[in-house]
C-alpha atoms as a PDB file:
ATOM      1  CA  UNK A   1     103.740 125.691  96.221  1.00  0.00           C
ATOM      2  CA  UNK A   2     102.668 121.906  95.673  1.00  0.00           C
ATOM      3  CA  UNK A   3      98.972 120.664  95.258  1.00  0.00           C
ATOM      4  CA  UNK A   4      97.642 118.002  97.991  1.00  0.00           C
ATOM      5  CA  UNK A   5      97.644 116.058  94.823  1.00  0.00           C
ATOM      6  CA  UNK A   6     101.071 117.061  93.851  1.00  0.00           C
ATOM      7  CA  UNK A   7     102.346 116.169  97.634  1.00  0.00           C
ATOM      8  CA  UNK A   8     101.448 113.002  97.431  1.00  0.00           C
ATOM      9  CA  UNK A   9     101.571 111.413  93.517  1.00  0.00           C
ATOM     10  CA  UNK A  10     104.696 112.839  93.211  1.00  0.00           C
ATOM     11  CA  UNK A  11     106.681 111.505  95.888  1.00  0.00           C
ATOM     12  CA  UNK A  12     108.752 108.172  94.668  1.00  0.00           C
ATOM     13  CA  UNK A  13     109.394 107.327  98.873  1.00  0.00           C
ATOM     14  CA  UNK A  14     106.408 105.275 100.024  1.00  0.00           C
ATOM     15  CA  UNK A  15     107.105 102.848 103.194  1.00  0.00           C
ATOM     16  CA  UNK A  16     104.536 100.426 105.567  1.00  0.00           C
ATOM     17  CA  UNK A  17     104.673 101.527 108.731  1.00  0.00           C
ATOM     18  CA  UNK A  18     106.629  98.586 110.124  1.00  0.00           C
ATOM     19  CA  UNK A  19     109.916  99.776 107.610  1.00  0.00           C
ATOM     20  CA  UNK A  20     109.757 103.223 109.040  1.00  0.00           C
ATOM     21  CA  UNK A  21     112.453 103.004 111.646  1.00  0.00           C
ATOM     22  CA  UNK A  22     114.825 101.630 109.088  1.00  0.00           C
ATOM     23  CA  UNK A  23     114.964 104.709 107.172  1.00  0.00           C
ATOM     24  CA  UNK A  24     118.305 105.911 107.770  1.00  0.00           C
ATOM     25  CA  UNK A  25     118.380 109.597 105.919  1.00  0.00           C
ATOM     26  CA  UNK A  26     116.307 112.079 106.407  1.00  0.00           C
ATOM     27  CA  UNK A  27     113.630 112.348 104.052  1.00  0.00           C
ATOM     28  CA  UNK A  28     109.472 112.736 103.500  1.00  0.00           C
ATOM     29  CA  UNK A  29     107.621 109.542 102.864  1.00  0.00           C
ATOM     30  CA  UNK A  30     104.279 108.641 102.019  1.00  0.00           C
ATOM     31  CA  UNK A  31     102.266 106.382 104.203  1.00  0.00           C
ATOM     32  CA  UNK A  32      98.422 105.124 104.345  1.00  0.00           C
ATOM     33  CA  UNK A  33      96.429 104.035 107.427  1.00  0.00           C
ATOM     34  CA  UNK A  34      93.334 104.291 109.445  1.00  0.00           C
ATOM     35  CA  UNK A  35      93.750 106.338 112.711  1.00  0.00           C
ATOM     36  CA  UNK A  36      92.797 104.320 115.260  1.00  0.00           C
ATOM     37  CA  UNK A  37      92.997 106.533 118.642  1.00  0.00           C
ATOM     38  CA  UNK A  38      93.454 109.938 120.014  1.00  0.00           C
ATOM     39  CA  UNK A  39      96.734 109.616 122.546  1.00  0.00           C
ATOM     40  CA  UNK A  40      95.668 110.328 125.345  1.00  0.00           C
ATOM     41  CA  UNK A  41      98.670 111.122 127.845  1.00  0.00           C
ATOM     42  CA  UNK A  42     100.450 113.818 125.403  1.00  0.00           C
ATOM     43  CA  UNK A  43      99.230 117.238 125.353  1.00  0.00           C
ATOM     44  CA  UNK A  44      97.455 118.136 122.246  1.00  0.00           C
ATOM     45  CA  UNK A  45      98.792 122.300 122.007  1.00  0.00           C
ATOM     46  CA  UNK A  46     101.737 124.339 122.417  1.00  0.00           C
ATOM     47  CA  UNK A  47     102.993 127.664 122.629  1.00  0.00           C
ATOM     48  CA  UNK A  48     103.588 128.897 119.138  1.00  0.00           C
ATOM     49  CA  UNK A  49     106.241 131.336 118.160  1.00  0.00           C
ATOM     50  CA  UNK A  50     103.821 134.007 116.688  1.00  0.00           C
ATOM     51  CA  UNK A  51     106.208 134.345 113.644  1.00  0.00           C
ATOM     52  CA  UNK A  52     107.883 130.807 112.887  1.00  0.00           C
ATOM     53  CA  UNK A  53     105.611 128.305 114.724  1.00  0.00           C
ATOM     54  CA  UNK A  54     108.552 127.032 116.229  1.00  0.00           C
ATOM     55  CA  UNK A  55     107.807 126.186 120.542  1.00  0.00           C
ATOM     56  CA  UNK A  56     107.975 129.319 122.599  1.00  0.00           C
ATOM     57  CA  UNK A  57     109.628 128.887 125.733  1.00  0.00           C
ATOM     58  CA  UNK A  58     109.266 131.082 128.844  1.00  0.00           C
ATOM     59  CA  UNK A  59     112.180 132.604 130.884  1.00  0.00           C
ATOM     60  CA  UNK A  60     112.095 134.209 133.689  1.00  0.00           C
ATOM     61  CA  UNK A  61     114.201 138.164 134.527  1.00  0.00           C
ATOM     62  CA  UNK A  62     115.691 138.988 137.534  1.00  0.00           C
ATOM     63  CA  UNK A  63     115.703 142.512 138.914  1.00  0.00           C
ATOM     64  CA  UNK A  64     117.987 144.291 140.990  1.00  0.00           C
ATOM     65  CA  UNK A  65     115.947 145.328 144.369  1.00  0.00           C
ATOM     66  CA  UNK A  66     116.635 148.978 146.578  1.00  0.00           C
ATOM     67  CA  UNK A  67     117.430 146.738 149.499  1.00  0.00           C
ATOM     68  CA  UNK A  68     120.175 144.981 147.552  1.00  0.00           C
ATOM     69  CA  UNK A  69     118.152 141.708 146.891  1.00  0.00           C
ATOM     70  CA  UNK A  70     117.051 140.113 143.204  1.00  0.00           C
ATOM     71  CA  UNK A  71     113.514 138.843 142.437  1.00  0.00           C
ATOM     72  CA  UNK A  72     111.892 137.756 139.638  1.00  0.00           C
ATOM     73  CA  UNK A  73     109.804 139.621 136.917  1.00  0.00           C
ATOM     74  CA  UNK A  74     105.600 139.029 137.022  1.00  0.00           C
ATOM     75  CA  UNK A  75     105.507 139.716 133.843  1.00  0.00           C
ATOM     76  CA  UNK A  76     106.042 136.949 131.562  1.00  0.00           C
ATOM     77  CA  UNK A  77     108.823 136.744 129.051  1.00  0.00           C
ATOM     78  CA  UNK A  78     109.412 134.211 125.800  1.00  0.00           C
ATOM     79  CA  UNK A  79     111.938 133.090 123.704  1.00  0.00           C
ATOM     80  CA  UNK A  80     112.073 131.535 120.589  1.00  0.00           C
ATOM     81  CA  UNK A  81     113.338 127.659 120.721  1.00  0.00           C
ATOM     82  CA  UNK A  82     113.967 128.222 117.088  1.00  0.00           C
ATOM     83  CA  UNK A  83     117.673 129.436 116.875  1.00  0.00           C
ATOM     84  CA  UNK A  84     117.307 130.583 113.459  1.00  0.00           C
ATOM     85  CA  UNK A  85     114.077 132.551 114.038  1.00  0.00           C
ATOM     86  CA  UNK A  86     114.440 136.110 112.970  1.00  0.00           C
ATOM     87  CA  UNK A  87     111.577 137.599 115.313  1.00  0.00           C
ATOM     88  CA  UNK A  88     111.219 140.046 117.837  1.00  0.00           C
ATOM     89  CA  UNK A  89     108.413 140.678 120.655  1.00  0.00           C
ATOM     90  CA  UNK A  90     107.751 137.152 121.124  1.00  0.00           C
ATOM     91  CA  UNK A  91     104.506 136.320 122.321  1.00  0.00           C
ATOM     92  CA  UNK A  92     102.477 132.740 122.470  1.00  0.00           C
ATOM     93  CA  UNK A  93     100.057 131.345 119.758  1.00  0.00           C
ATOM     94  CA  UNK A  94      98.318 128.548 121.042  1.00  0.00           C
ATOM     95  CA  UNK A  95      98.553 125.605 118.176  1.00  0.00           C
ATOM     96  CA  UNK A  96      97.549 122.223 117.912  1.00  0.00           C
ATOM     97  CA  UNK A  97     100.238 119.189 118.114  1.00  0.00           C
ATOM     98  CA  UNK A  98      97.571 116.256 118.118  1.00  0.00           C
ATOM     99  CA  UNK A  99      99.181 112.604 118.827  1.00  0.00           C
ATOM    100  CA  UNK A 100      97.549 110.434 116.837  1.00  0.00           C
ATOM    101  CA  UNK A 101      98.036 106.385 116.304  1.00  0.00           C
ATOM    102  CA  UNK A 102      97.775 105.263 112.749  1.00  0.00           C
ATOM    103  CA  UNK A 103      97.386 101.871 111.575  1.00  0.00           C
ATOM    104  CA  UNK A 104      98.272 100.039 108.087  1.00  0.00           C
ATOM    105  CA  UNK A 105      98.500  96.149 107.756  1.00  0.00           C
ATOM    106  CA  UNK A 106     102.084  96.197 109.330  1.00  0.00           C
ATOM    107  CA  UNK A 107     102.079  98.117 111.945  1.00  0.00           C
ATOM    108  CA  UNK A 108     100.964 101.185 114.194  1.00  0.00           C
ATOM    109  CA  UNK A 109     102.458 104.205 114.561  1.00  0.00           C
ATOM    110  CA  UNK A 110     102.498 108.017 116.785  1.00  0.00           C
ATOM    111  CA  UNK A 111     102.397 110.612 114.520  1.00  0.00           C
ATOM    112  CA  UNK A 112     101.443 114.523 114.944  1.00  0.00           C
ATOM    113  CA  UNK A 113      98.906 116.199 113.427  1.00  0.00           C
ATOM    114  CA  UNK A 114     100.302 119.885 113.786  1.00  0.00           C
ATOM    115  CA  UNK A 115      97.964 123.602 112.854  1.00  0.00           C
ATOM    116  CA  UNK A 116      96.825 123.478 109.521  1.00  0.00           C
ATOM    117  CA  UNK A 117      96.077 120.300 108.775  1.00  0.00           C
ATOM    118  CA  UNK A 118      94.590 119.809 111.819  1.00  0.00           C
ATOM    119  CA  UNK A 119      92.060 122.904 111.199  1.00  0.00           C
ATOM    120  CA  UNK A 120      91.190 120.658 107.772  1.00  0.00           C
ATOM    121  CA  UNK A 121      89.133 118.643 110.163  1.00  0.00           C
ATOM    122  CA  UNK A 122      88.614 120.082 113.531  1.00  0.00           C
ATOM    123  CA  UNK A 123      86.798 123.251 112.242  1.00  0.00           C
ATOM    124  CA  UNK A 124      88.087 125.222 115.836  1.00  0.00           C
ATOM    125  CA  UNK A 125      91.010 126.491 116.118  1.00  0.00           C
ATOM    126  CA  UNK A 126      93.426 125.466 119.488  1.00  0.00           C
ATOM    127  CA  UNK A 127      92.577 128.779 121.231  1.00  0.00           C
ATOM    128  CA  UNK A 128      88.876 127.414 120.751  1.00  0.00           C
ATOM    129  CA  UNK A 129      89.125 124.169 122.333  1.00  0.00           C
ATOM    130  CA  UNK A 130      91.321 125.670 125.111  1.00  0.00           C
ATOM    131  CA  UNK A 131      89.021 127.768 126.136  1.00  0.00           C
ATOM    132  CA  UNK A 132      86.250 125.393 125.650  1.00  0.00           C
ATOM    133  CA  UNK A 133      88.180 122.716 127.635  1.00  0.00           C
ATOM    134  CA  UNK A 134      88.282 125.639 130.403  1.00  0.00           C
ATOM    135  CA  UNK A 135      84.743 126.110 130.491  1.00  0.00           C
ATOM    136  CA  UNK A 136      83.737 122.756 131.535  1.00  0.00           C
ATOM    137  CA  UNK A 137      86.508 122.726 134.297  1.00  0.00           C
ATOM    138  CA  UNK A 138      83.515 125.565 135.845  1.00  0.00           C
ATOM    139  CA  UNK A 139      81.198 123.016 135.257  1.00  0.00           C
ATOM    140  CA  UNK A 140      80.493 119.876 137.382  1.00  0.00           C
ATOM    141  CA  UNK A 141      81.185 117.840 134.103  1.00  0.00           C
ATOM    142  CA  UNK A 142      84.423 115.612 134.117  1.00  0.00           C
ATOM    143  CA  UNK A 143      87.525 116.878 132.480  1.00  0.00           C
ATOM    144  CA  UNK A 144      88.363 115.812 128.958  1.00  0.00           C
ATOM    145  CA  UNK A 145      91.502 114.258 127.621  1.00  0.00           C
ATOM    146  CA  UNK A 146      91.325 116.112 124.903  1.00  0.00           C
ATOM    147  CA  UNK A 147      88.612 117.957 123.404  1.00  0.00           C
ATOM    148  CA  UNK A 148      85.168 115.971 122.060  1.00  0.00           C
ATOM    149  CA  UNK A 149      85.992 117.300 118.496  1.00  0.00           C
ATOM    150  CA  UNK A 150      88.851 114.913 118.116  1.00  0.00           C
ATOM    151  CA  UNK A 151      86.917 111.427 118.160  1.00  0.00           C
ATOM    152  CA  UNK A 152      85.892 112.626 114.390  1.00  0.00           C
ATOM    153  CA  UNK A 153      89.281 112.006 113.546  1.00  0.00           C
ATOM    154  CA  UNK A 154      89.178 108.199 114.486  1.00  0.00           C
ATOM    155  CA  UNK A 155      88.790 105.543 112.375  1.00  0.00           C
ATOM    156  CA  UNK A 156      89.354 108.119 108.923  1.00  0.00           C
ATOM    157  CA  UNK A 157      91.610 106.246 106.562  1.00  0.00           C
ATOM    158  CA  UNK A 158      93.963 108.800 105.551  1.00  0.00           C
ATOM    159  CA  UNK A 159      97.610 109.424 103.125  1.00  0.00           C
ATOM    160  CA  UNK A 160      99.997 111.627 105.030  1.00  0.00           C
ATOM    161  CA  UNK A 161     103.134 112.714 104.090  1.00  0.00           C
ATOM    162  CA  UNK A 162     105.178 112.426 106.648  1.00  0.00           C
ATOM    163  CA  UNK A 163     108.870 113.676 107.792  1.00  0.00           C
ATOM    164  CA  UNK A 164     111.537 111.438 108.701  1.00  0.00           C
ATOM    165  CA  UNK A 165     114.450 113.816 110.260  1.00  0.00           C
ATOM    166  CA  UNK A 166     117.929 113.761 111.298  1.00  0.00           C
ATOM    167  CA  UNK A 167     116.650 113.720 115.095  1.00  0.00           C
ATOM    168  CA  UNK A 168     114.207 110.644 114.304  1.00  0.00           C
ATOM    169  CA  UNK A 169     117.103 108.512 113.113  1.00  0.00           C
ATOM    170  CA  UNK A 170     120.088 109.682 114.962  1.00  0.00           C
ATOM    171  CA  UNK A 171     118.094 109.057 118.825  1.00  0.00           C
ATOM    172  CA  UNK A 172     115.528 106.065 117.618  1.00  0.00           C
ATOM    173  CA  UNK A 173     112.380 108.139 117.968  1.00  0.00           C
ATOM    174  CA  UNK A 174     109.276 106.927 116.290  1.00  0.00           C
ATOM    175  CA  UNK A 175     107.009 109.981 116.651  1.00  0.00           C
ATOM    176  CA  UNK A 176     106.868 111.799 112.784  1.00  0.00           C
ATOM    177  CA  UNK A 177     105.723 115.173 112.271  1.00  0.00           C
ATOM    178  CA  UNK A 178     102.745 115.191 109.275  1.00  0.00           C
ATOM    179  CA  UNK A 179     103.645 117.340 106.378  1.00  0.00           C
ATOM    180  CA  UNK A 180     100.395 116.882 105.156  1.00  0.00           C
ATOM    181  CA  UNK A 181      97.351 114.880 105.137  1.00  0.00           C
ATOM    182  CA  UNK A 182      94.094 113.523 103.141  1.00  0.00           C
ATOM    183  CA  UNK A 183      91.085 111.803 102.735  1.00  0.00           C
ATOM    184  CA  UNK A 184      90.481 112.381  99.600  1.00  0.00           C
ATOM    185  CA  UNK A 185      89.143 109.552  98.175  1.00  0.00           C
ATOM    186  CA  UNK A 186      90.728 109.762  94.561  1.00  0.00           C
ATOM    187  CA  UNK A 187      94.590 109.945  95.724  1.00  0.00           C
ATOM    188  CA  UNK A 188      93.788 106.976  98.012  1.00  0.00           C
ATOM    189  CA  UNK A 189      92.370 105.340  95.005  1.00  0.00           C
ATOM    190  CA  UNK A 190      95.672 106.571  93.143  1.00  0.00           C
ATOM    191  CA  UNK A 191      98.118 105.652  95.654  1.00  0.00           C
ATOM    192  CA  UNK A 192      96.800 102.000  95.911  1.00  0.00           C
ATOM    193  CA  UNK A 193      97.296 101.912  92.705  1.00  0.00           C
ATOM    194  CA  UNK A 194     101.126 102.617  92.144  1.00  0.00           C
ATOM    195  CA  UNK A 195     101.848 100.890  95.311  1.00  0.00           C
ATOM    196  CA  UNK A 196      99.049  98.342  95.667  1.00  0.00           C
ATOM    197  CA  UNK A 197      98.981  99.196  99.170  1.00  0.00           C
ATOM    198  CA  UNK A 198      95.466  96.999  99.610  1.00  0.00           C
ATOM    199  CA  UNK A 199      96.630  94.103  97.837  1.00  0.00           C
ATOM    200  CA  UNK A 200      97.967  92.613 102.130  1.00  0.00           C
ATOM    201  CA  UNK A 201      97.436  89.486 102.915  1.00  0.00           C
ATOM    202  CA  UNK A 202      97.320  89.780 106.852  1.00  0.00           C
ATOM    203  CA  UNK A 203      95.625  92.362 109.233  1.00  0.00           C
ATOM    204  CA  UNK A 204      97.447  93.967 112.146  1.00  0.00           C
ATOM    205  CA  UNK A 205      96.605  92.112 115.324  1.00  0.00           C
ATOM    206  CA  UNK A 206      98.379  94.384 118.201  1.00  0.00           C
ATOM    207  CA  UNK A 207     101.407  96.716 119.048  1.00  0.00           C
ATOM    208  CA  UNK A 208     103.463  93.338 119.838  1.00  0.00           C
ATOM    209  CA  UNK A 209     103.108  91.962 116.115  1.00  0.00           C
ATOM    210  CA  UNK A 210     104.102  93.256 113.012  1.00  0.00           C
ATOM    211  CA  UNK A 211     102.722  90.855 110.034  1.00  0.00           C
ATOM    212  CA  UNK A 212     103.336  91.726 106.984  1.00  0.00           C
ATOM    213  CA  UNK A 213     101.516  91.977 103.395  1.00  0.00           C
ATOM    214  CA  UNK A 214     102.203  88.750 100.959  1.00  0.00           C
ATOM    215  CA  UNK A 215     104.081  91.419  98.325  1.00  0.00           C
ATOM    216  CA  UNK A 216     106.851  91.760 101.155  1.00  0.00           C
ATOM    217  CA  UNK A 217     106.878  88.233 102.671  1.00  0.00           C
ATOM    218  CA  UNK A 218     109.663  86.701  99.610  1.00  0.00           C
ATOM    219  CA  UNK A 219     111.536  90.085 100.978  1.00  0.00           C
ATOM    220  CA  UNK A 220     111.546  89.147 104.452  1.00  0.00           C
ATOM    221  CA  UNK A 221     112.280  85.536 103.324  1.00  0.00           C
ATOM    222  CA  UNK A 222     116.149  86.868 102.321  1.00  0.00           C
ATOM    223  CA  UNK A 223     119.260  85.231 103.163  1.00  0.00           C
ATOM    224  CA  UNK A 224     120.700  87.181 106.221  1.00  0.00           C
ATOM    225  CA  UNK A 225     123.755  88.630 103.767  1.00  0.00           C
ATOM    226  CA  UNK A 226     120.905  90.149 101.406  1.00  0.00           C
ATOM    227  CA  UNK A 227     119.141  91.539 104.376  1.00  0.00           C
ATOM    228  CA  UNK A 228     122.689  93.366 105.735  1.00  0.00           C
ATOM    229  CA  UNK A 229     123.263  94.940 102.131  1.00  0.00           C
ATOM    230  CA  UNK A 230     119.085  96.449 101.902  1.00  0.00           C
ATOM    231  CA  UNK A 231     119.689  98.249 105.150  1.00  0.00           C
ATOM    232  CA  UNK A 232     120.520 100.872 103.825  1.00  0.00           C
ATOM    233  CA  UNK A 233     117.991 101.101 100.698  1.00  0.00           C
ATOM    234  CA  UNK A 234     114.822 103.815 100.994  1.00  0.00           C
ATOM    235  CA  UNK A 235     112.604 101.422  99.954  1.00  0.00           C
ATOM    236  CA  UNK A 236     110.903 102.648  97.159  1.00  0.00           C
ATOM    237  CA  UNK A 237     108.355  99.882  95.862  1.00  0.00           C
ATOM    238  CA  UNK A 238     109.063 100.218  92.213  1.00  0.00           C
ATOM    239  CA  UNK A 239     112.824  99.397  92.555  1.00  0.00           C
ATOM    240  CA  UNK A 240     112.459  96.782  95.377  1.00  0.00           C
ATOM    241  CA  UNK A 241     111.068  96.730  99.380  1.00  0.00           C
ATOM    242  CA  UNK A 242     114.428  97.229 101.535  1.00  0.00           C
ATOM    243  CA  UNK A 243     113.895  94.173 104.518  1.00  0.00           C
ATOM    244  CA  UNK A 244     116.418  94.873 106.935  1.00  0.00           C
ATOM    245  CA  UNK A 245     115.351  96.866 109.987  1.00  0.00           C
ATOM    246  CA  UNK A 246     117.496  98.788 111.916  1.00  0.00           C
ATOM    247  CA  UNK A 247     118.030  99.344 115.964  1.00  0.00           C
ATOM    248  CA  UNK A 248     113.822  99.584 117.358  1.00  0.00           C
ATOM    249  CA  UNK A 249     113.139 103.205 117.655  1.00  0.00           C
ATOM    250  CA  UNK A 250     111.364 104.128 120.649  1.00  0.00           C
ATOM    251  CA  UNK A 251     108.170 106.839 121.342  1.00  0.00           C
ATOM    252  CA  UNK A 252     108.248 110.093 123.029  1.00  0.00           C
ATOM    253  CA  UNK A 253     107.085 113.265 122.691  1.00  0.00           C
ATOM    254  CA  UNK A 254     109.127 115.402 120.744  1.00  0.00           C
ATOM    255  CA  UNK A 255     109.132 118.949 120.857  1.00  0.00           C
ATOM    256  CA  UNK A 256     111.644 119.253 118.127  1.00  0.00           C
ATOM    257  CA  UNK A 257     108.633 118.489 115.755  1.00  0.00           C
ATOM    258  CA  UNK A 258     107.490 121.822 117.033  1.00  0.00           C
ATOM    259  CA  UNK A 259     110.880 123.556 116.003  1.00  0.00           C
ATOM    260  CA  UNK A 260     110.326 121.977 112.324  1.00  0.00           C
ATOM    261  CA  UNK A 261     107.263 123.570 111.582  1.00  0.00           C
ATOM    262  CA  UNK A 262     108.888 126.833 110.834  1.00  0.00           C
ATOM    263  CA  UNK A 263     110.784 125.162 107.989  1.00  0.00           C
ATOM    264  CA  UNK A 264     108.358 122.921 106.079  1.00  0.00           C
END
């Protein structure tokens, strides 16, 4: 088992979040920004597998009637989306999967804040909100997005470690799964210091422009055969800022971030 500290000053892989979707093996990278919203149209929990944490999915029986006809079971029935899980008498866990959009000088990007790191700052657990959010419904007050305790979140300027994986690069999805997460004010300090992540030149304006920090503008400034030959680098600061990007990768939600939980 790693420290938070550990997590985070010893991983070599750090990226902006602009050069994330030119990663092209799978692998967990460092990355520091503010959040800057809650997203609103994704659900924020799913149906845990109660022994890998992997999505739960329910199926339905059929039964054989006296009269010769089928119906279907009332009770409710799950499976495991997890092929490799090894459990038996599945039943749901609520857990949170919060979308949140995080913003360095370069870019913005959807990430998910999954159970335990999400419980570092929420202080409730899903099954809380839930039924919180299920109380007001009996209530003349308005339905939520998502639960109140969530706007703490914004506007935090946080490290996460996040993971890059196999289905992120081979279908173009920009939605990472966070490994873990801090404030903590002495990392940050830290991590701007081996990458000089604060030392940018230009702000982010807006999801349609990406500027970039003066360290990485002589990078971008490469002829077009030196960009083809750093596709394929993992750009690691310390042994040069890889400037090609690769095909745009595009948001959804991805459940398979649910599945990976089980195997962090």
């Amino acid at each position: 088992m790693c420290s938070v500290e550990d997590e985070f000053l010893n991983n070599d892989v750090f990226s902006p979040i602009a050069y994330l979707g030119s990663i092209i093996e799978p692998k967990k990278v460092v990355i520091v920004g503010t959040i800057v919203a809650i997203v609103s149209d994704k659900m924020w929990y799913y149906d845990g597998c109660n022994h890998c944490k992997s999505k739960l999915e329910q199926k339905f029986e059929t039964y054989d009637k006296e009269d010769g006809t089928s119906d279907v079971r009332d009770e409710k029935v799950y499976q495991c989306s997890n092929k490799d899980c090894q459990g038996k008498e599945f039943f749901p866990l609520s857990r949170f999967k919060i979308p949140i959009r995080v913003q360095d000088s370069t870019g913005t990007v959807t990430l998910t804040l999954f159970d335990h790191e999400a419980l570092k700052f929420v202080g409730k657990t899903a099954k809380e909100l839930i039924e919180i959010q299920d109380e007001l419904l009996t209530t003349n007050e308005l339905p939520r997005e998502y639960p109140v305790e969530f706007e703490m979140l914004v506007n935090l300027k946080c490290a996460f470690v996040i993971k890059v994986t196999d289905f992120n690069i081979v279908n173009g999805v920009e939605n990472y799964g966070i490994s873990v997460v801090t404030t903590d004010v002495d990392i940050l300090d830290e991590l701007n210091k081996k990458w000089k992540i604060d030392q940018d030149g230009d702000s982010y304006t807006g999801d349609n422009s990406t500027p970039v920090s003066k360290d990485y503008v002589g990078d971008l400034e490469q002829s077009s055969s030196d960009l083809k030959r750093n596709l394929g680098d993992v750009y690691v600061i310390e042994e040069g800022l890889g400037s090609a990007a690769s095909k745009p990768r595009i948001c959804v939600e991805n459940n398979d971030l649910d599945e990976d939980l089980g195997k962090n």
